[in-house]
PDB file of N, CA and C in Angstrom:
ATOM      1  N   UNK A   1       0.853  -1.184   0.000  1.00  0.00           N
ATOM      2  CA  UNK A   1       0.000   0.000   0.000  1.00  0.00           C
ATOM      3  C   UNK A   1       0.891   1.237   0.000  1.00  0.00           C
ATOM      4  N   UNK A   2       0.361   2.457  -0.712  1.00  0.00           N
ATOM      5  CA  UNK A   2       1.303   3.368  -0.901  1.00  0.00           C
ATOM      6  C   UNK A   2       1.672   4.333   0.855  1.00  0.00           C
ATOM      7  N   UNK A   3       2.534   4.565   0.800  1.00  0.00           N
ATOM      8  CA  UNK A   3       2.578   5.827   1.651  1.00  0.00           C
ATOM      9  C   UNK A   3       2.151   7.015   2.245  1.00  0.00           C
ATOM     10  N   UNK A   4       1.443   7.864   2.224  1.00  0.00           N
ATOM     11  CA  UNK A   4       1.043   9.068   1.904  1.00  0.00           C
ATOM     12  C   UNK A   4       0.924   9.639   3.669  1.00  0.00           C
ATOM     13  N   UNK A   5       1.411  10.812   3.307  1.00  0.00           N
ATOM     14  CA  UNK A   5       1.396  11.940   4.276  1.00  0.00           C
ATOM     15  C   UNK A   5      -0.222  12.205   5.058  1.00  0.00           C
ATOM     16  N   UNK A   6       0.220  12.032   6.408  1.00  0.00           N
ATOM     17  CA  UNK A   6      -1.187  12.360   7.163  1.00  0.00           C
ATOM     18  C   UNK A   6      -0.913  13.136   8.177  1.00  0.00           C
ATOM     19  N   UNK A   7      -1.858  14.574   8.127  1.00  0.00           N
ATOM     20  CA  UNK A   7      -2.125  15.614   8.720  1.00  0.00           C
ATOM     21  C   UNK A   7      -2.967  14.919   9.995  1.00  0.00           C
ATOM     22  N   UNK A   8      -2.619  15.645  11.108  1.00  0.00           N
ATOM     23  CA  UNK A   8      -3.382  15.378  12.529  1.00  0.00           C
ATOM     24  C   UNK A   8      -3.193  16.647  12.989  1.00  0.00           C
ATOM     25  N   UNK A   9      -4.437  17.251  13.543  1.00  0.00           N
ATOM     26  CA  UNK A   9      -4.645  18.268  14.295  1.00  0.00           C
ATOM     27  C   UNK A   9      -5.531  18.916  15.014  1.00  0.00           C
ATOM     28  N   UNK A  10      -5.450  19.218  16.259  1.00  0.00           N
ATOM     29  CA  UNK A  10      -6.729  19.371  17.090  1.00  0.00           C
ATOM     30  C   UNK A  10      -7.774  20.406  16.989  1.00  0.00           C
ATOM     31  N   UNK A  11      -9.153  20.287  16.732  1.00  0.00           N
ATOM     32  CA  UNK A  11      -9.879  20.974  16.257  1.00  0.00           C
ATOM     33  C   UNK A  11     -10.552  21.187  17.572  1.00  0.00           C
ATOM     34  N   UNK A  12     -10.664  22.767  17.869  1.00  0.00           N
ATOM     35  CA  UNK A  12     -11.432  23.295  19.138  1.00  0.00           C
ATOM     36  C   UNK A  12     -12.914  23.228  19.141  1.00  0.00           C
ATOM     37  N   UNK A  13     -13.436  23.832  17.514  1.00  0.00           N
ATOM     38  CA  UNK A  13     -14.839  23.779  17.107  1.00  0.00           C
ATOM     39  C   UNK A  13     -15.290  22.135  17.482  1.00  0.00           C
ATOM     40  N   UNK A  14     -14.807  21.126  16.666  1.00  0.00           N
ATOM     41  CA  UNK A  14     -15.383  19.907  16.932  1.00  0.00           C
ATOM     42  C   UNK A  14     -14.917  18.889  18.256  1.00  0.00           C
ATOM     43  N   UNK A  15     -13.955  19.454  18.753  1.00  0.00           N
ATOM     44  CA  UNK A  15     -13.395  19.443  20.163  1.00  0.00           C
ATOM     45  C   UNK A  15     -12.908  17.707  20.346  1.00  0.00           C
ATOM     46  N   UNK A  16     -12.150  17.376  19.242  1.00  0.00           N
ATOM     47  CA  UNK A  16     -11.147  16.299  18.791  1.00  0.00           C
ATOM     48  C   UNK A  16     -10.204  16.756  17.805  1.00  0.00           C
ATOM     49  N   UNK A  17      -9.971  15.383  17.069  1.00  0.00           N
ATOM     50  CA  UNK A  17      -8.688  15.780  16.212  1.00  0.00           C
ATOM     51  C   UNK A  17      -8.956  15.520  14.920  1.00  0.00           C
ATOM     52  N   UNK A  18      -8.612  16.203  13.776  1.00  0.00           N
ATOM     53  CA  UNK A  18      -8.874  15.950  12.530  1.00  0.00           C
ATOM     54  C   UNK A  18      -7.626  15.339  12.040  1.00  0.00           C
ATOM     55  N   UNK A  19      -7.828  13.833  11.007  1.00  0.00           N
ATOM     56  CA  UNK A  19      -6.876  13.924  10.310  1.00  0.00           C
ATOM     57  C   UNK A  19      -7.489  13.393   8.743  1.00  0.00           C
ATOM     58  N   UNK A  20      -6.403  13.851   8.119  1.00  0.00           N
ATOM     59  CA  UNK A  20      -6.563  14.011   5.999  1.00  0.00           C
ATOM     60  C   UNK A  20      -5.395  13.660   5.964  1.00  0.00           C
ATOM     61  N   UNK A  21      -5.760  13.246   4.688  1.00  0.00           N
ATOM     62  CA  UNK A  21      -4.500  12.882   3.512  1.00  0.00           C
ATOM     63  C   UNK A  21      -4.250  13.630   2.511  1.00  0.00           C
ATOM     64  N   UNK A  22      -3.730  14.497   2.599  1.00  0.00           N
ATOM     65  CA  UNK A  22      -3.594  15.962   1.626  1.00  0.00           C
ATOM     66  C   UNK A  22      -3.463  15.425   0.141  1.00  0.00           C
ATOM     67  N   UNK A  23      -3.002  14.103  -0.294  1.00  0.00           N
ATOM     68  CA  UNK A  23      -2.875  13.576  -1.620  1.00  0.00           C
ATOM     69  C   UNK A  23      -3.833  12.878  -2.237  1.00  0.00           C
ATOM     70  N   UNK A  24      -4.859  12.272  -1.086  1.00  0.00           N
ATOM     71  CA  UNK A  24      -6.238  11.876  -1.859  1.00  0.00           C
ATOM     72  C   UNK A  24      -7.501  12.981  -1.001  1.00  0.00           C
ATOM     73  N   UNK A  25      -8.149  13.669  -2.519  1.00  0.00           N
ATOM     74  CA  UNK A  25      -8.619  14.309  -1.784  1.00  0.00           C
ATOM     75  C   UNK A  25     -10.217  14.170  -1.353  1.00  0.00           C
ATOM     76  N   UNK A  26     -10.804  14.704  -0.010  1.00  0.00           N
ATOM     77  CA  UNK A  26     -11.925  15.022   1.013  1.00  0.00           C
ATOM     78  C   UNK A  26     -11.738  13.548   1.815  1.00  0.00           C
ATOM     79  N   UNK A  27     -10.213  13.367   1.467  1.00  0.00           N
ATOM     80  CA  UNK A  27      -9.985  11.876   2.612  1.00  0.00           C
ATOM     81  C   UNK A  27      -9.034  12.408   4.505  1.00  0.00           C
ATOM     82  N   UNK A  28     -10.644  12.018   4.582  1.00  0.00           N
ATOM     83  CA  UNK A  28     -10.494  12.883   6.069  1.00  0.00           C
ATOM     84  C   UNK A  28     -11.116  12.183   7.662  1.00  0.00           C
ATOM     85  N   UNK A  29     -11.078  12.132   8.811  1.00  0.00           N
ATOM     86  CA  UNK A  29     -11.588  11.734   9.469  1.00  0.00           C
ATOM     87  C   UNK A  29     -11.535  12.501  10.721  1.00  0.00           C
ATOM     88  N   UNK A  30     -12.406  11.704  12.299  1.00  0.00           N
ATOM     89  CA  UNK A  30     -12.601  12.630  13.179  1.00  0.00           C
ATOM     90  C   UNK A  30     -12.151  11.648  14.494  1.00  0.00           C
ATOM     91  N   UNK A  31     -11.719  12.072  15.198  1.00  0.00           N
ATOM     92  CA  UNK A  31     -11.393  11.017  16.621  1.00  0.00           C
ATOM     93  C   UNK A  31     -11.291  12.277  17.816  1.00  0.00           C
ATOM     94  N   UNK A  32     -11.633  10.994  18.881  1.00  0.00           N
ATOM     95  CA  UNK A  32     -11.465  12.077  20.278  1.00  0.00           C
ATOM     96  C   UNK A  32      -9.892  12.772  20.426  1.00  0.00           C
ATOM     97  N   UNK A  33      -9.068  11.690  20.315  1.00  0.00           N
ATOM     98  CA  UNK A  33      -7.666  11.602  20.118  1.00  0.00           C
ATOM     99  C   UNK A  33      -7.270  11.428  19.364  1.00  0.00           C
ATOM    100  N   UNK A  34      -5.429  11.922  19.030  1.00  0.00           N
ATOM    101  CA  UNK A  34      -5.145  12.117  17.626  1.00  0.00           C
ATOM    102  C   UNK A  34      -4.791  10.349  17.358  1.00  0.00           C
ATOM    103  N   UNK A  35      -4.855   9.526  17.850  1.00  0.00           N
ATOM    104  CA  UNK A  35      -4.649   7.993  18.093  1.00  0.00           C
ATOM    105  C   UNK A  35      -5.728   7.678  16.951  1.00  0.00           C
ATOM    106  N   UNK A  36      -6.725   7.761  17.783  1.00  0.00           N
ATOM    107  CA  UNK A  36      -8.392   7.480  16.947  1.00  0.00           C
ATOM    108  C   UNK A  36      -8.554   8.393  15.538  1.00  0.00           C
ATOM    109  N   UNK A  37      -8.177   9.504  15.668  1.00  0.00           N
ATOM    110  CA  UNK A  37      -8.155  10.011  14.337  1.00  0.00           C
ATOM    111  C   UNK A  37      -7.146   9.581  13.577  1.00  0.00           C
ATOM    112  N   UNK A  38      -6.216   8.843  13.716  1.00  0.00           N
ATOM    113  CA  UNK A  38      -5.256   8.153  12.936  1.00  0.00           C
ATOM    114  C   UNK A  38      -5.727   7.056  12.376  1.00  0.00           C
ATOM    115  N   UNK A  39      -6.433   6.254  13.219  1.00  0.00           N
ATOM    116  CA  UNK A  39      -6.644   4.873  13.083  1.00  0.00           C
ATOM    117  C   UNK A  39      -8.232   5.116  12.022  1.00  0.00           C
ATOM    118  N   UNK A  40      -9.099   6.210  12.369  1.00  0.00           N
ATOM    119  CA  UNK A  40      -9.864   6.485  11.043  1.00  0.00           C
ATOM    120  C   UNK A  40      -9.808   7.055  10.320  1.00  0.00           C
ATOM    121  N   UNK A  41      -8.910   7.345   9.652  1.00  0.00           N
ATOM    122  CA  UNK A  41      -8.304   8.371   8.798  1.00  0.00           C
ATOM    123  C   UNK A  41      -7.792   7.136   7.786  1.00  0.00           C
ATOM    124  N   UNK A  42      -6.768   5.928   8.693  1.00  0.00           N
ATOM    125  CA  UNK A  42      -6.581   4.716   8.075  1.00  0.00           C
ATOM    126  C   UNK A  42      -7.608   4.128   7.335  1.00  0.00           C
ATOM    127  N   UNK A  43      -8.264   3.706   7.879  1.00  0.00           N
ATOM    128  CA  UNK A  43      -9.710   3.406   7.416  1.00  0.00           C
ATOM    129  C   UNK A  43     -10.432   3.715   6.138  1.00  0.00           C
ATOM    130  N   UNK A  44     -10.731   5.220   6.247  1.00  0.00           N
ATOM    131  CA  UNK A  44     -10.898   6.269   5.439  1.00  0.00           C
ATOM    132  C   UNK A  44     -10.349   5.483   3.741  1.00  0.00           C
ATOM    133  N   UNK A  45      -8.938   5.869   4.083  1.00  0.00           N
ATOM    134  CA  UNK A  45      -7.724   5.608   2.953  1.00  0.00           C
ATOM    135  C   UNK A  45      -7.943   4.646   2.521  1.00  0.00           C
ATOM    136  N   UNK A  46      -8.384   3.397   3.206  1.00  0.00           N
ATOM    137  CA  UNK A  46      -8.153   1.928   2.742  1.00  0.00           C
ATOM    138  C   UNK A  46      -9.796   2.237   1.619  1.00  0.00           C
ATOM    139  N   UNK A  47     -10.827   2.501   2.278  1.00  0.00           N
ATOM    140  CA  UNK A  47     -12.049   2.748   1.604  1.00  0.00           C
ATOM    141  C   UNK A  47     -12.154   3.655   0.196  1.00  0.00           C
ATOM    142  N   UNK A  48     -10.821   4.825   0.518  1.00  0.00           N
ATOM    143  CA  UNK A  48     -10.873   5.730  -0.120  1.00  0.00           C
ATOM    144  C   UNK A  48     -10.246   4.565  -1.933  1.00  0.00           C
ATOM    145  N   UNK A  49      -8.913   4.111  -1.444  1.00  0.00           N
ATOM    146  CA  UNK A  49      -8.580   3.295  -2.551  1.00  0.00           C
ATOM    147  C   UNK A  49      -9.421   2.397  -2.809  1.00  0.00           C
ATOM    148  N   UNK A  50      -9.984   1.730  -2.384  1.00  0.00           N
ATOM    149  CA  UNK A  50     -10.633   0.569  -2.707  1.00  0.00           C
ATOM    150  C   UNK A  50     -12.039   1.062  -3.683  1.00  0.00           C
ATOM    151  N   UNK A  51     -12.530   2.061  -3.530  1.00  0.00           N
ATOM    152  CA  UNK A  51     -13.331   3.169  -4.500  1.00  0.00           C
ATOM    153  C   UNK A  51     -12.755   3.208  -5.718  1.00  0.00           C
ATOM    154  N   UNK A  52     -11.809   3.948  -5.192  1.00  0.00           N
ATOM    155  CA  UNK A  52     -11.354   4.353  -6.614  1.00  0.00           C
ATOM    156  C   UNK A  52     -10.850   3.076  -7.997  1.00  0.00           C
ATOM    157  N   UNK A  53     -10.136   2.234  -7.476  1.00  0.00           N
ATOM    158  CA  UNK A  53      -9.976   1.020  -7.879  1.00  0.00           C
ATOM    159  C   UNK A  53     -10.909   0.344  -8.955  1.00  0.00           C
ATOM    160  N   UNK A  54     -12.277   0.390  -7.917  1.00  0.00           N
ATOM    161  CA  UNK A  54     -13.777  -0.607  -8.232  1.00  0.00           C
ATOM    162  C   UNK A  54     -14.713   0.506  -9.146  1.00  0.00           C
ATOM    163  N   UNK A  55     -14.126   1.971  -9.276  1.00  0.00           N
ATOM    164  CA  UNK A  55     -14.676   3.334 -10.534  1.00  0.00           C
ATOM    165  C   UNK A  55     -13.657   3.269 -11.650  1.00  0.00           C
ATOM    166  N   UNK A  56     -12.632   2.448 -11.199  1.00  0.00           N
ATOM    167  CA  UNK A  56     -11.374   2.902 -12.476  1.00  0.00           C
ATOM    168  C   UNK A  56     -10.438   4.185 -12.180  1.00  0.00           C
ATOM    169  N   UNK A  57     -11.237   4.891 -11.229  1.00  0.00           N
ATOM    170  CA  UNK A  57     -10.640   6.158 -11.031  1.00  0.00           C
ATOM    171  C   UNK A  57      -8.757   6.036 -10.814  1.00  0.00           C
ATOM    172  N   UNK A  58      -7.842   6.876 -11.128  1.00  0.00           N
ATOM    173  CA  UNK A  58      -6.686   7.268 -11.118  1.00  0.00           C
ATOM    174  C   UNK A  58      -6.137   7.025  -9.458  1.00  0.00           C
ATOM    175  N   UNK A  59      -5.462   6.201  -9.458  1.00  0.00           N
ATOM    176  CA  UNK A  59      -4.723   6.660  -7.730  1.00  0.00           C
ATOM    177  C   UNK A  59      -3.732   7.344  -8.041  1.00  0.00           C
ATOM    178  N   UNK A  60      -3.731   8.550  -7.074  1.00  0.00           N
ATOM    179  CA  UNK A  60      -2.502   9.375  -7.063  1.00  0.00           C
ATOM    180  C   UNK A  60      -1.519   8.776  -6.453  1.00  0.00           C
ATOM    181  N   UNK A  61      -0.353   9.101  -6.776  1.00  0.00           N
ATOM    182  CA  UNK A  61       0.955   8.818  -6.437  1.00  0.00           C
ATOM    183  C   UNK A  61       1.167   9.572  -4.970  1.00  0.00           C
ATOM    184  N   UNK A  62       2.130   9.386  -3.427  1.00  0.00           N
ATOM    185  CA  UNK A  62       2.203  10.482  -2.989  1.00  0.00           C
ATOM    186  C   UNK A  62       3.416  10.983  -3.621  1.00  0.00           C
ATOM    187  N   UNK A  63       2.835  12.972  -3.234  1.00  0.00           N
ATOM    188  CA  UNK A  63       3.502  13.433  -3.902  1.00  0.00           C
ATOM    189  C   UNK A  63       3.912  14.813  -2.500  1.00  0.00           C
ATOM    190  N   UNK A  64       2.782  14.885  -1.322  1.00  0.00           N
ATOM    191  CA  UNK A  64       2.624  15.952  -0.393  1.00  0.00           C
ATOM    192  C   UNK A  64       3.900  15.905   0.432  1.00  0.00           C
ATOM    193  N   UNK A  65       4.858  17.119   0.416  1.00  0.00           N
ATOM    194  CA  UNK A  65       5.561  16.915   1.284  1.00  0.00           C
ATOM    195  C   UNK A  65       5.135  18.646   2.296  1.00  0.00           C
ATOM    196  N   UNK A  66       5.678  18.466   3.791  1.00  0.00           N
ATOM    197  CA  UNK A  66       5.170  19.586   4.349  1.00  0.00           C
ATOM    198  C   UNK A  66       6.033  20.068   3.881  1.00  0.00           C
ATOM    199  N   UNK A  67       6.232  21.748   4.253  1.00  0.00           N
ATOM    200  CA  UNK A  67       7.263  22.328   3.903  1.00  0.00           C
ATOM    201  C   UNK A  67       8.291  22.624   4.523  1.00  0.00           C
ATOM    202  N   UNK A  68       8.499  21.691   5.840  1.00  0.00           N
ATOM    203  CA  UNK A  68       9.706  21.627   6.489  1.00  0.00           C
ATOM    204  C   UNK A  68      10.170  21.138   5.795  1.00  0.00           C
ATOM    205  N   UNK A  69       9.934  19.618   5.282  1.00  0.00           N
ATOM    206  CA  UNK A  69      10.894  18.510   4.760  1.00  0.00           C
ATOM    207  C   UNK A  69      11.355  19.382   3.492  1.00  0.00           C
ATOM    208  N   UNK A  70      10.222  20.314   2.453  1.00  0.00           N
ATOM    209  CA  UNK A  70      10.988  21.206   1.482  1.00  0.00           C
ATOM    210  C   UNK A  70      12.168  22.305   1.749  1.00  0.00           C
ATOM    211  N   UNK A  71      12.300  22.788   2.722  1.00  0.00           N
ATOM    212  CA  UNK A  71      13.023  23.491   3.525  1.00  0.00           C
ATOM    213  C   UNK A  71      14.046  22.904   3.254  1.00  0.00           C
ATOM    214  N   UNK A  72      14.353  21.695   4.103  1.00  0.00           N
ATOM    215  CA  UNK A  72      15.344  21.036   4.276  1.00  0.00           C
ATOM    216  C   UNK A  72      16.150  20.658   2.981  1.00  0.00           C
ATOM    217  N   UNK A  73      15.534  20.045   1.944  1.00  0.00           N
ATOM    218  CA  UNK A  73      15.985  19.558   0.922  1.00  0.00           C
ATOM    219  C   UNK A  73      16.503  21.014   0.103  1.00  0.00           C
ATOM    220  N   UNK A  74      15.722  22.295   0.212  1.00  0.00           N
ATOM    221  CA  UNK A  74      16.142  23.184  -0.046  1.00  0.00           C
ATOM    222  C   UNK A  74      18.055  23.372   0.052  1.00  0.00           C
ATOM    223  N   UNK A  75      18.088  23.274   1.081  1.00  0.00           N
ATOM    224  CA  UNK A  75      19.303  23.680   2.275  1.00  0.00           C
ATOM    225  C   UNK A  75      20.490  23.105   1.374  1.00  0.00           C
ATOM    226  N   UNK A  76      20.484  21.455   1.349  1.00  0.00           N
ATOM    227  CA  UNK A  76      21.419  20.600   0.699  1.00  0.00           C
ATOM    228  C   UNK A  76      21.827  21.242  -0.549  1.00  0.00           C
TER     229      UNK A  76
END
């Protein structure tokens, strides 16, 4: 299964944690903890490919890097 970058972050409004996959997109989920929002966010992804797959649709490659890691590679 591919790789892809996952965002976790605590949302005050919904008063847990959101996490997405910035490379497939409205692939997103909600948990009390950023644990649980990991583990459905996983979920999410596995559903999210398995869609796309069974439409024909395109899987993206990952491609999201934050822009620390661009930073960095900058530097070198």
């Amino acid at each position: 299964m591919r790789d892809y970058h996952i965002n976790i972050f605590c949302s005050q409004e919904d008063s847990g944690y959101i996490a997405d996959i910035p490379d497939l997109p409205h692939c997103s989920a909600f948990g009390a903890d950023p644990e649980q929002a990991l583990a459905e966010v996983l979920k999410a992804k596995a559903a999210w490919l398995e869609a796309a797959k069974a439409e024909g649709k395109p899987i993206p490659p990952p491609s999201f890097k934050p822009v620390i890691y661009q930073l960095s590679e900058a530097r070198t």
